[in-house]
Protein backbone atom coordinates (compact mmCIF):
# COMPACT_ATOMS: atom_id res chain seq x y z
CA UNK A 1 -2.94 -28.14 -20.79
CA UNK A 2 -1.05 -30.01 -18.24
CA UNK A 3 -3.14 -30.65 -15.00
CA UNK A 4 -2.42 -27.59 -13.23
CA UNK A 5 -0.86 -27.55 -9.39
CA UNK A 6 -3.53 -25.31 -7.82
CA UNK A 7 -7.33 -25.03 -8.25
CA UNK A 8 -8.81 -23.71 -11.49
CA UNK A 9 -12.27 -25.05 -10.92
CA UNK A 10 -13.50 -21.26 -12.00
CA UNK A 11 -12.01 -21.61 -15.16
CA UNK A 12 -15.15 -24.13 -16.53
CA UNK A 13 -17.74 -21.18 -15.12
CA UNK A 14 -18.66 -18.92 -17.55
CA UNK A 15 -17.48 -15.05 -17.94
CA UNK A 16 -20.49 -12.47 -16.38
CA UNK A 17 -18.57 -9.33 -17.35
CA UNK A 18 -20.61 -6.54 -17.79
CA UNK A 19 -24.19 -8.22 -17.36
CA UNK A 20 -26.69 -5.97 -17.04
CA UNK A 21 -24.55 -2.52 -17.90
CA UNK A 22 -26.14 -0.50 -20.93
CA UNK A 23 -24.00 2.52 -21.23
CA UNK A 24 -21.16 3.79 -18.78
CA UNK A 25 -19.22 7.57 -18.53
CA UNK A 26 -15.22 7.73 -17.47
CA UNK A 27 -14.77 11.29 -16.10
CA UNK A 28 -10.94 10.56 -16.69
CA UNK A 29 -10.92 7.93 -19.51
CA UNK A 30 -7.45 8.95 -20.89
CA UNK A 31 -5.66 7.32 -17.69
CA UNK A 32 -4.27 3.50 -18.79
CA UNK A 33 -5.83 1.78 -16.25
CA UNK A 34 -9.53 3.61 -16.94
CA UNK A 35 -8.76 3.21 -20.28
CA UNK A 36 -8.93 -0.19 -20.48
CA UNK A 37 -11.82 -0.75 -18.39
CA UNK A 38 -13.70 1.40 -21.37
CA UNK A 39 -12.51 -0.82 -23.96
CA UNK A 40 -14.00 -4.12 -21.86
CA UNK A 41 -16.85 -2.08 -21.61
CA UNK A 42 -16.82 -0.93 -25.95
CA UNK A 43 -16.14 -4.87 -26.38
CA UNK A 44 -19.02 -5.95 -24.59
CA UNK A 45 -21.39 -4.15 -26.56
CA UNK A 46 -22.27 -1.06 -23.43
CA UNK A 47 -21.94 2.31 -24.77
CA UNK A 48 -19.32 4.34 -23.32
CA UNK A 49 -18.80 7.85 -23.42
CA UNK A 50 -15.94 10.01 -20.77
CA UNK A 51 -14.41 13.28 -19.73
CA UNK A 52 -10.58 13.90 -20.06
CA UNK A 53 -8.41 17.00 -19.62
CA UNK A 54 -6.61 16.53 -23.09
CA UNK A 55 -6.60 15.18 -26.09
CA UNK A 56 -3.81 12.14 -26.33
CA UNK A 57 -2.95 9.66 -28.99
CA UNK A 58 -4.90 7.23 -26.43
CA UNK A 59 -7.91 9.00 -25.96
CA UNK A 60 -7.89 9.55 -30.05
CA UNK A 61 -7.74 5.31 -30.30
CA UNK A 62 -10.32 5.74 -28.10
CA UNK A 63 -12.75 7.98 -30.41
CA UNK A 64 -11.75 5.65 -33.34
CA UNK A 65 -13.39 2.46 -31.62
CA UNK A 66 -16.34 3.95 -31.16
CA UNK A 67 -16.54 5.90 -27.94
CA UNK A 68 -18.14 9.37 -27.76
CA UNK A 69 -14.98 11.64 -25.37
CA UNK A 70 -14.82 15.14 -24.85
CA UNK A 71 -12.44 17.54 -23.19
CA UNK A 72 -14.14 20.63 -21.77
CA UNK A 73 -15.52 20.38 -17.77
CA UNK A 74 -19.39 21.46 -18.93
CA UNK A 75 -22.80 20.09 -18.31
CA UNK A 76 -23.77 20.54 -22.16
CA UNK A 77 -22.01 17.90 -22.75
CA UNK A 78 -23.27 14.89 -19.86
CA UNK A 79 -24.66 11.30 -20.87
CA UNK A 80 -27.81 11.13 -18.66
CA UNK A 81 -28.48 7.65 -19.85
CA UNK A 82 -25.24 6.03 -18.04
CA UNK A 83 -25.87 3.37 -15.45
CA UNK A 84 -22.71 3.92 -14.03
CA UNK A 85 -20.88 6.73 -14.26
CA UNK A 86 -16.44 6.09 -13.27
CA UNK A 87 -13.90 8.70 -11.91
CA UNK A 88 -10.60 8.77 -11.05
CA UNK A 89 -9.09 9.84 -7.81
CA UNK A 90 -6.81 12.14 -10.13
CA UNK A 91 -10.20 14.00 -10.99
CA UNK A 92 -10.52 17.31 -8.60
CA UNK A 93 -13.12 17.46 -6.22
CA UNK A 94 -14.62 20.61 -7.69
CA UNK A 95 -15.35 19.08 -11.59
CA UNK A 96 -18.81 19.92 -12.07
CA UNK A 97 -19.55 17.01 -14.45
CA UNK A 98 -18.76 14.62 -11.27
CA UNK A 99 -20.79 16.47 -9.28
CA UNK A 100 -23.78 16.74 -10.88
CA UNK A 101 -23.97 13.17 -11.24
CA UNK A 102 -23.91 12.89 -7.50
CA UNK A 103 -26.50 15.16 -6.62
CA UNK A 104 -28.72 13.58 -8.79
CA UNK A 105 -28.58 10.41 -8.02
CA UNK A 106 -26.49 8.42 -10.41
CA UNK A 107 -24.54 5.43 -9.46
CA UNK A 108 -20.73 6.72 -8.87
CA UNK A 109 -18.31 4.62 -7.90
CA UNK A 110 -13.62 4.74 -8.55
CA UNK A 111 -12.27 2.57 -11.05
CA UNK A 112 -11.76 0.12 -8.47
CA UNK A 113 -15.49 -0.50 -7.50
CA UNK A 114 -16.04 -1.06 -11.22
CA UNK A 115 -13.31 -3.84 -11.75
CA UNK A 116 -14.34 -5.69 -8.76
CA UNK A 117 -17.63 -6.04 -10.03
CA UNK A 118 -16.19 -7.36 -13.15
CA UNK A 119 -14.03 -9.66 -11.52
CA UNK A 120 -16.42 -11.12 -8.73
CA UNK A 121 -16.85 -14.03 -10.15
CA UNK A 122 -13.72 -14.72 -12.47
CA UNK A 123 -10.07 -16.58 -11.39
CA UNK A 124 -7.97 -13.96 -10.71
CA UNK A 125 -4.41 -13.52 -10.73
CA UNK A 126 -3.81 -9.77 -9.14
CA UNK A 127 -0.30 -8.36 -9.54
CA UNK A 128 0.64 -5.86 -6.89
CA UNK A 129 4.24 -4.33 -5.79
CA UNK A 130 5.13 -0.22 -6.37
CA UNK A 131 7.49 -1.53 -9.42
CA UNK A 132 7.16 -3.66 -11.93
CA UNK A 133 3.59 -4.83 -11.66
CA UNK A 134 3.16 -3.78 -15.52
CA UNK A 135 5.37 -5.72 -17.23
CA UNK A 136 4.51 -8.68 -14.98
CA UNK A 137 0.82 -8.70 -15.72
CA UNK A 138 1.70 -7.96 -19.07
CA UNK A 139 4.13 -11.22 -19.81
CA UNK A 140 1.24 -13.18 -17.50
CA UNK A 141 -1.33 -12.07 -19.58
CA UNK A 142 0.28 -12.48 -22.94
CA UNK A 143 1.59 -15.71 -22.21
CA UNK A 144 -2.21 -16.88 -21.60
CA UNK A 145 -3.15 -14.97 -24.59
CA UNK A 146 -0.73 -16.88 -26.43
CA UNK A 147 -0.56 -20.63 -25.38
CA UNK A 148 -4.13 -20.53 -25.73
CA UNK A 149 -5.89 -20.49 -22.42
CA UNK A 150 -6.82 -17.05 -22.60
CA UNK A 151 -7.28 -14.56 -20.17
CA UNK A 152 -9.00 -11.12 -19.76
CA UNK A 153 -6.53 -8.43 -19.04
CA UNK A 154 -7.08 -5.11 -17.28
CA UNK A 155 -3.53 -4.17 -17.78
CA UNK A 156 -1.63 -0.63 -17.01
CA UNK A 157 0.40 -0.21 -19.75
CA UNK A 158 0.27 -1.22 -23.90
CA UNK A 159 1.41 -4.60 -24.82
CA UNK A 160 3.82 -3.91 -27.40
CA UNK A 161 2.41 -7.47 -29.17
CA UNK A 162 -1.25 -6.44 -29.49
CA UNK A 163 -1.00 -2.61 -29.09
CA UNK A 164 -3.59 -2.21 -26.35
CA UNK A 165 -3.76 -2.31 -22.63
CA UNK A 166 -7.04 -4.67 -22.99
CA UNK A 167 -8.05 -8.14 -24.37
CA UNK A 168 -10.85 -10.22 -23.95
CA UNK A 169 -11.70 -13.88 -23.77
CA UNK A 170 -14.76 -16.40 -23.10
CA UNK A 171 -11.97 -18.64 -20.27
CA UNK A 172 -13.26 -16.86 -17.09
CA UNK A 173 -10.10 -15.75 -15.89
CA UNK A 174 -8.54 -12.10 -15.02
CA UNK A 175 -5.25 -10.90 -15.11
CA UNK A 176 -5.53 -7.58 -13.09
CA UNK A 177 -2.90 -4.51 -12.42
CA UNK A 178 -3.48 -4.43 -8.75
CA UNK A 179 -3.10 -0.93 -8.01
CA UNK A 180 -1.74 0.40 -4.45
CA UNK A 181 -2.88 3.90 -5.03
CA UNK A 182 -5.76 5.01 -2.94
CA UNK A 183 -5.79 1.66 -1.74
CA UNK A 184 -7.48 0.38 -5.14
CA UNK A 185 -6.04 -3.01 -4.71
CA UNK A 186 -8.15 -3.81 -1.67
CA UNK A 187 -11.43 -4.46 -3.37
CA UNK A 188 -9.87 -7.21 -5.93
CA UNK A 189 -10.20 -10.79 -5.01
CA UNK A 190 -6.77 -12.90 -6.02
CA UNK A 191 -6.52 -16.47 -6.19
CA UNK A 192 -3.20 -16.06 -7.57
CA UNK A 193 -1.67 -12.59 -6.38
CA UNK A 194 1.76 -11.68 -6.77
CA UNK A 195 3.95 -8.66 -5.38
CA UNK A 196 6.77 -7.45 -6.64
CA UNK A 197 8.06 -4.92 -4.16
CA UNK A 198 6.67 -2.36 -1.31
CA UNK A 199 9.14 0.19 -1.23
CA UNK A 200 7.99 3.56 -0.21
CA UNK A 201 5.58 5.69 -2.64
CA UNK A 202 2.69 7.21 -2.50
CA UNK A 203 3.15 8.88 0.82
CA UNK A 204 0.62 12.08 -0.18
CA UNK A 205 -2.15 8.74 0.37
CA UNK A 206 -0.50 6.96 2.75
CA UNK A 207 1.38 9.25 5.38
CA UNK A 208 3.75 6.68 6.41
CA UNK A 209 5.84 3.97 4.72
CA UNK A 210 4.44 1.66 7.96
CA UNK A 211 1.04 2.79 6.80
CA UNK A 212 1.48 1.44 3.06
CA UNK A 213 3.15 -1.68 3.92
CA UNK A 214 0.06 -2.61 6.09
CA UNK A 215 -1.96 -2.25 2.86
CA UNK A 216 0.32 -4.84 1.23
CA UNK A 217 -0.33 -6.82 4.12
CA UNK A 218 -3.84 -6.36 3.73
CA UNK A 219 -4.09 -7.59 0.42
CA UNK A 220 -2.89 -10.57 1.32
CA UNK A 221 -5.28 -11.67 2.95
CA UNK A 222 -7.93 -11.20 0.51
CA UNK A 223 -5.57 -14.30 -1.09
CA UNK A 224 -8.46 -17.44 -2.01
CA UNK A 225 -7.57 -20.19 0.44
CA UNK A 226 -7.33 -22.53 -2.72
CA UNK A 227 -4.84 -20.28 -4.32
CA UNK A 228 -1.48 -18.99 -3.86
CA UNK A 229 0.94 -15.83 -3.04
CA UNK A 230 4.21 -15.30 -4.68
CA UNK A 231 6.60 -12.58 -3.15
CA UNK A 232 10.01 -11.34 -3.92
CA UNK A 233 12.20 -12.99 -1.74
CA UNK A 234 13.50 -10.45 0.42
CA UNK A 235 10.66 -8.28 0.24
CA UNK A 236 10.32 -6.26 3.84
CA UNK A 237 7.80 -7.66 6.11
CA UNK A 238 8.39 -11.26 3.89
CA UNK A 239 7.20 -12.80 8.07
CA UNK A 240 3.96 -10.87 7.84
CA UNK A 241 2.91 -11.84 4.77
CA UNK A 242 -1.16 -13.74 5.74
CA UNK A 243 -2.20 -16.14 2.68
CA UNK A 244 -2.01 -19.36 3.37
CA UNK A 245 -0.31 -20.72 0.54
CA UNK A 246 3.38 -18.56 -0.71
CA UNK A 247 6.07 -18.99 -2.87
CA UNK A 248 8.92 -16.49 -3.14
CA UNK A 249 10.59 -15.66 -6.34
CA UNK A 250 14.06 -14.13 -7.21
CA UNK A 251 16.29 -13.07 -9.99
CA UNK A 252 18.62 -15.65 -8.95
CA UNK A 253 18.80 -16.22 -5.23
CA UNK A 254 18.96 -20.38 -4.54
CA UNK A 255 17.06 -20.28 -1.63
CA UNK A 256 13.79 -18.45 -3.68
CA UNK A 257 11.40 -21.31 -4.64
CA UNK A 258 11.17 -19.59 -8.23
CA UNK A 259 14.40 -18.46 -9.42
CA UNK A 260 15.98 -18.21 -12.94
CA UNK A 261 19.35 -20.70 -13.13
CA UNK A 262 22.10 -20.70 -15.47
CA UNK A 263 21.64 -16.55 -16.64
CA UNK A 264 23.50 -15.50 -19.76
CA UNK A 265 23.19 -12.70 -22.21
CA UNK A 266 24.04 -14.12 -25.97
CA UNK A 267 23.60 -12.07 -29.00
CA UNK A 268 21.58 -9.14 -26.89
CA UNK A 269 19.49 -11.98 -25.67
CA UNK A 270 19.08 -13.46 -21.81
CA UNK A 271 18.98 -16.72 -22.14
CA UNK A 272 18.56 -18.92 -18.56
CA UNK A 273 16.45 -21.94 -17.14
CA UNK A 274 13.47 -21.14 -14.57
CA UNK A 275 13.11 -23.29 -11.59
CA UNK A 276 9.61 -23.31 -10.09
CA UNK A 277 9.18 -25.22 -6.73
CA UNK A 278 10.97 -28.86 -7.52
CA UNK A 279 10.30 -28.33 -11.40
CA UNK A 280 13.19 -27.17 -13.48
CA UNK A 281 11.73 -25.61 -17.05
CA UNK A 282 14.79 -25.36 -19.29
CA UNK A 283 15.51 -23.05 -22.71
CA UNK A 284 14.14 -19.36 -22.10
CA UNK A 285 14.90 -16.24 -23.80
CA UNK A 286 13.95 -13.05 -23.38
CA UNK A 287 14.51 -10.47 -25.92
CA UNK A 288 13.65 -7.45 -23.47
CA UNK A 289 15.92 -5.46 -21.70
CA UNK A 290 17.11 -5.55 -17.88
CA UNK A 291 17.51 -7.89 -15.20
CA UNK A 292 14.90 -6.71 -13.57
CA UNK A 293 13.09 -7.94 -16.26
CA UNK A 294 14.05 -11.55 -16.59
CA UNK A 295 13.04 -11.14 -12.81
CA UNK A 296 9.58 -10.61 -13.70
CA UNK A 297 9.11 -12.97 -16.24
CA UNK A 298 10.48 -15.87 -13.57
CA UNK A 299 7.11 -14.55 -11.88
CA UNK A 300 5.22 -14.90 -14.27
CA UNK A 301 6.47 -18.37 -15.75
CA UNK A 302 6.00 -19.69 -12.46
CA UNK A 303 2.53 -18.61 -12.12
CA UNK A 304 1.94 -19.70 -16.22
CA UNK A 305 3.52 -23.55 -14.96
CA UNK A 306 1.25 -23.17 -11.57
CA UNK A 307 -1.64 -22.66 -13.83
CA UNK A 308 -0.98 -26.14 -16.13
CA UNK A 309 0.46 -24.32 -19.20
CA UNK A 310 2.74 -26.51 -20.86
CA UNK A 311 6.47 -25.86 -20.71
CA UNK A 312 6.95 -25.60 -24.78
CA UNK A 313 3.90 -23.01 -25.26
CA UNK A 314 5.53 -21.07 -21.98
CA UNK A 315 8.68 -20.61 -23.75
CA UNK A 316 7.79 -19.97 -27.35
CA UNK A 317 5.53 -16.94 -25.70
CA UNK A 318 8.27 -15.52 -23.92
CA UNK A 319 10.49 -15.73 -26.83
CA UNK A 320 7.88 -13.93 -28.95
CA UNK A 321 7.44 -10.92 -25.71
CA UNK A 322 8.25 -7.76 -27.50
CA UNK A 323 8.08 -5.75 -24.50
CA UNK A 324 5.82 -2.95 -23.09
CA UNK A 325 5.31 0.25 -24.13
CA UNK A 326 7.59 2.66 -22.08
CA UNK A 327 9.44 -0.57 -20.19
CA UNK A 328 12.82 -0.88 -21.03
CA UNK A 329 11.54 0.33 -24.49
CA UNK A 330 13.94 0.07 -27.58
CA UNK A 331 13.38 3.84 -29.45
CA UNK A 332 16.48 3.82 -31.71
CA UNK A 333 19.87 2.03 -32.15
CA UNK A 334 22.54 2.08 -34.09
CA UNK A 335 26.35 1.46 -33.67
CA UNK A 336 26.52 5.02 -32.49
CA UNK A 337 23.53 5.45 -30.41
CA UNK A 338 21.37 2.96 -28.46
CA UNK A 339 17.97 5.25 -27.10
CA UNK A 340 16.07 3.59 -24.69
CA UNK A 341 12.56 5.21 -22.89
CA UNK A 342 10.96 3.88 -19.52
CA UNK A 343 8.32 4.96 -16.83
CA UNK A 344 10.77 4.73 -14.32
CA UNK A 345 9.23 7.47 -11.74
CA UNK A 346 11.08 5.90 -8.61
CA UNK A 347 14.19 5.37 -7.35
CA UNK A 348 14.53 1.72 -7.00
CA UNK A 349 12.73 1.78 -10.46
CA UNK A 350 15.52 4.05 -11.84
CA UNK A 351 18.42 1.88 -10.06
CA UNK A 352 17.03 -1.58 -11.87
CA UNK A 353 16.79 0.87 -15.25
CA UNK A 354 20.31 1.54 -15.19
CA UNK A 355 21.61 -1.79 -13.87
CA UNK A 356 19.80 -3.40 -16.89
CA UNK A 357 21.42 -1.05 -19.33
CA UNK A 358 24.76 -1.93 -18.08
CA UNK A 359 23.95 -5.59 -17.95
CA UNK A 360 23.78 -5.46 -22.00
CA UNK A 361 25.92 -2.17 -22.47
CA UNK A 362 28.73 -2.42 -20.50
CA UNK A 363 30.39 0.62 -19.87
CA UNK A 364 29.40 2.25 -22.73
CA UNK A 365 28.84 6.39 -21.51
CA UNK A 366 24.95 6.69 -20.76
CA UNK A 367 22.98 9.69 -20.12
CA UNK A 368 19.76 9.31 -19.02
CA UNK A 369 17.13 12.63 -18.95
CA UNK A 370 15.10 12.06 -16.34
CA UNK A 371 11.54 14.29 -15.50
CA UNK A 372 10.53 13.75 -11.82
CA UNK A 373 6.98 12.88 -11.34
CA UNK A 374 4.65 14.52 -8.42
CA UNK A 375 6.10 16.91 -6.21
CA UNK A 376 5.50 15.18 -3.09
CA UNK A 377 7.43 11.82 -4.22
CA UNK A 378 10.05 14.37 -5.27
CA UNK A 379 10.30 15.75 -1.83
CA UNK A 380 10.31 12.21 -0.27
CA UNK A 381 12.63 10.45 -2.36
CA UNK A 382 14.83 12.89 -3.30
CA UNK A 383 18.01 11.33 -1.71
CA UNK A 384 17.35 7.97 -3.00
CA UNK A 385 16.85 9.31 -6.87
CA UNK A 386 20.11 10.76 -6.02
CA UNK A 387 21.87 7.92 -5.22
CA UNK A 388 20.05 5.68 -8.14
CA UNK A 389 20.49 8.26 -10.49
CA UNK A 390 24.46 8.63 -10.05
CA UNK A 391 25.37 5.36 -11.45
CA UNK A 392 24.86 7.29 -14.96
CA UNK A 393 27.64 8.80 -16.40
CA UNK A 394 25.22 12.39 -17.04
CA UNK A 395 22.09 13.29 -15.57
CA UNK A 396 20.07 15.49 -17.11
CA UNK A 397 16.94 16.33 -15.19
CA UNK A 398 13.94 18.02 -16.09
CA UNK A 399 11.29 20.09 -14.18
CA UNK A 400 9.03 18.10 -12.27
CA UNK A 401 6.03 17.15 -13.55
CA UNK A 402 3.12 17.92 -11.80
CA UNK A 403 0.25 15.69 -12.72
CA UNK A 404 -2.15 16.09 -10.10
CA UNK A 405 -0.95 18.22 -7.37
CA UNK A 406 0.21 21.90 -7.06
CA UNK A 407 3.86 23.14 -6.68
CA UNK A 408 4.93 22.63 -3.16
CA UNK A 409 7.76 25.56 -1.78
CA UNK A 410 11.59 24.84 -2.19
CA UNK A 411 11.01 21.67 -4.56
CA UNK A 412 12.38 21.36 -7.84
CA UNK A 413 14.37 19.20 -9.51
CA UNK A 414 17.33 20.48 -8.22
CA UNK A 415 16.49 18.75 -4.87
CA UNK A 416 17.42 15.76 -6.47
CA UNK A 417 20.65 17.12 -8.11
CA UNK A 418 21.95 18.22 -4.88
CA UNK A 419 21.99 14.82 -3.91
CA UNK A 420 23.95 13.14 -6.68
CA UNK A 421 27.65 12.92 -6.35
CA UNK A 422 29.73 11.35 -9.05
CA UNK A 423 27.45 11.69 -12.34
CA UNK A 424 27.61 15.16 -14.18
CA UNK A 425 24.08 16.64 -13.71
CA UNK A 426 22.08 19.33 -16.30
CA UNK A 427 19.09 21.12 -15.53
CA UNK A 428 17.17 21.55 -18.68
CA UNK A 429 13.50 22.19 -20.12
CA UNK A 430 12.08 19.55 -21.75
CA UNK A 431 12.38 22.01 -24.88
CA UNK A 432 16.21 21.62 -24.73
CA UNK A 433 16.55 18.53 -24.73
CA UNK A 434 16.88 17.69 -28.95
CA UNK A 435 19.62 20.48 -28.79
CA UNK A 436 21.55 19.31 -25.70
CA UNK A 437 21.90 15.92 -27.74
CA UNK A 438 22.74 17.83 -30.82
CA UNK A 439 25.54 19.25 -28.93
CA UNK A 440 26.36 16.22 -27.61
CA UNK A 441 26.97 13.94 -30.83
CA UNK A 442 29.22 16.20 -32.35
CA UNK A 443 31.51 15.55 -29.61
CA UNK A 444 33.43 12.30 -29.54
CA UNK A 445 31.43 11.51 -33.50
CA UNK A 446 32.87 8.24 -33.25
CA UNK A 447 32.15 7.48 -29.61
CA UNK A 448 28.54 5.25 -28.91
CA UNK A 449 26.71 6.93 -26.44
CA UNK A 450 23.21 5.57 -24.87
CA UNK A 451 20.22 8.08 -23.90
CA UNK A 452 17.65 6.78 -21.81
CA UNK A 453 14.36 8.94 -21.41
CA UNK A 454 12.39 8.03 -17.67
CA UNK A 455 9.23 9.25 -15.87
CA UNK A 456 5.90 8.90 -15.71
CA UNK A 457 5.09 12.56 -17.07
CA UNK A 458 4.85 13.20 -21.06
CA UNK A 459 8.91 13.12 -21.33
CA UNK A 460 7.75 10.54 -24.01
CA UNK A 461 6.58 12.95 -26.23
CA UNK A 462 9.84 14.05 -26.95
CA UNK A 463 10.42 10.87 -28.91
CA UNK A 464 9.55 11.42 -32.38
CA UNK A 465 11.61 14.28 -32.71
CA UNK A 466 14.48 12.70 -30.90
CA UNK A 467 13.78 9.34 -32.96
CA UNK A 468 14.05 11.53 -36.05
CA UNK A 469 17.16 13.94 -34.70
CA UNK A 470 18.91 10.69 -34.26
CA UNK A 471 17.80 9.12 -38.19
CA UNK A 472 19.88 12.50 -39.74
CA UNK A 473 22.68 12.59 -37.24
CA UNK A 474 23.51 8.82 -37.66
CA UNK A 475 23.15 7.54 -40.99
């Protein structure tokens, strides 16, 4: 390790964890970030058992490690020996499990409460913004995890290297998904935080886009005197900002103290030089998709380099990123057909989606089947999906997916579609989809095409049959 340019005194303290935890219920284990607070929990020897509404391929991992999980709201099946017992906000107020466990006394506390406990006493580098906090934490965490200085992540999506959303270590640092919803982020305590953007979401929590950016404002104070902010330059409110220490970042912009220099895509590969402060780190490449991307691994370089990871063990871990599951994910190509799926649930996530694709596509025709998530961000965004959506040559949108609320009068999807101009837009169910692209191959045979899948609903489970659809119809 080099000697690092900001105070890591914590790092020689020893990891507390889950001290003094025996066993601890999820009512809501299936959800990423819950998810991998039950795996820390598995790992450190406390028994875990949880609630969840269905049965998914994570909840199933889940089962095979060890952890007891059932799927039916009903008191026959409560663990009345758990110390702690974790919800959701997602979880409705009238699940009888939940309740019971407050009447009678149990300790009940949100996912939040939980990691803050965990993290009370650890270094902590919390990444926060309403896009691309995921992959950031991810490529911060891994490149710990991989130069050897380890790292305990709390992370909301899988790494596409390890397969998980959680990893362990003895070093007593955390790399933490600092979550804006409900105002989760609030209880962490960074001495490295990083934000990535504060455009508006979550307006069913937060009323106002004023409102939410005073969180963000918020939770930078909680910032350790000792350590240090990093911000996308440009972010709104960039004068408000209250740590005392801050760096800004930027895909390129020279006045950004972090900033990549010298961008180029070779052989499907960005390959550029970071600069950090007065500190120019030469030789990168990033085999992931989309500027926005190479953004966020700038971020978390820098905060790798502020840390005193050496330069050669930086690179050789972002070389060896494969990626997050459902980020800019690579599903299928060929010469014909390139499929790509990503979360992308808002618009400014959507825009930097499509901007990457054309950064390594060109102007190759792209359709991109896009499922709305939450009716309320529907009904707030719904110009600005519009607009992000239309730089695709087709749209083809899906019904909305609901997730935790109820439907709300006069939105759909086709809210959206009334607002896109240019781009040819479908309404489909997510049924239709395999036989809309059926349809669509035969035309133009010889012509490549790119599909992109995006939202935070299950549009992903389309993409075994599509993955298979596309196996026949190209070879």
């Amino acid at each position: 390790m080099r000697k690092p340019l900001l105070d890591t005194s914590l790092l020689t303290v020893p990891f507390k964890g889950a001290a003094g935890i025996k066993e601890v219920c999820f009512i809501g284990i299936g959800g990423i970030g819950m998810s991998a607070l039950a795996r820390f929990f598995l790992e450190q020897g406390v028994t875990v058992s949880g609630y969840d509404k269905t049965r998914t391929a994570l909840t199933m991992q889940l089962e095979e490690a060890g952890m007891q999980i059932h799927y039916e709201d009903s008191l026959n099946y409560l663990s009345r020996n758990a110390n702690i017992v974790v919800y959701t906000p997602a979880i409705p107020a009238d699940h009888k499990e939940l309740n019971w466990y407050r009447d009678n006394g149990y300790t009940v506390c949100k996912r939040s409460d939980l990691l803050q406990r965990i993290t009370a006493s650890s270094l902590n580098i919390c990444i926060a913004g309403t896009h691309g906090k995921t992959t950031t934490s991810t490529l911060v965490a891994h490149i710990l995890r991989y130069s050897g200085m380890g790292c305990n992540a709390f992370l909301g999506g899988i790494a596409s290297n390890y397969g998980t959303n959680y990893w362990s270590s003895s070093t007593n640092c955390c790399v933490v998904e600092a979550d804006e919803y409900d105002r989760s982020f609030l209880k962490l305590q960074p001495h490295i935080a990083l934000i990535t953007a504060m455009d508006p979401d979550h307006l069913d929590i937060y009323g106002t886009s004023e409102a939410m950016e005073e969180a963000f404002l918020s939770f930078t104070e909680l910032v350790s005197p000792k350590g240090v902010l990093i911000y996308k330059k440009g972010l709104k409110r960039a004068t408000e900002l209250r740590s005392t220490q801050q760096l800004s970042y930027h895909l390129q912009e020279a006045t950004a103290d972090c900033r990549s220099v010298g961008l180029c895509v070779k052989d499907g590969t960005y390959q550029f030089d970071v600069a950090v402060a007065d500190d120019l780190l030469a030789g990168f490449q990033l085999h992931m998709g989309g500027l926005h991307n190479v953004e966020n691994a700038v971020a978390a370089i820098s905060i790798a380099w502020l840390l005193g990871v050496e330069e050669d063990k930086i690179k050789e871990a972002i070389a060896n990123f494969k990626g997050v599951q459902r980020r800019f994910e690579l599903i299928w190509q060929s010469e014909q057909v390139v499929l790509i799926d990503d979360y992308a649930h808002h618009p400014a996530e959507l825009k930097a989606l499509l901007e990457g694709v054309r950064s390594l596509h060109g102007n190759t025709p792209c359709t991109i089947f896009f499922q709305p998530h939450l009716y309320t961000r529907t009904r707030d965004l719904a110009p600005a999906f519009g607009a992000a959506l239309d730089t695709a040559d087709q749209v083809v949108l899906l019904p909305i997916y609901p997730a935790r609320e109820t439907p709300l009068e006069g939105v759909q999807s086709e809210l959206i579609a009334t607002h896109i101009k240019k781009a040819a837009v479908t309404l489909l169910a997510k049924e239709q989809v395999a036989t809309w692209i059926t349809n669509d191959l035969r035309k133009n045979e010889k012509q490549k095409k790119i599909y992109i899948t995006a939202g935070a609903g299950d549009i992903d489970q389309l993409l075994p049959s599509l993955r298979q659809l596309l196996s026949v119809s190209c070879n």
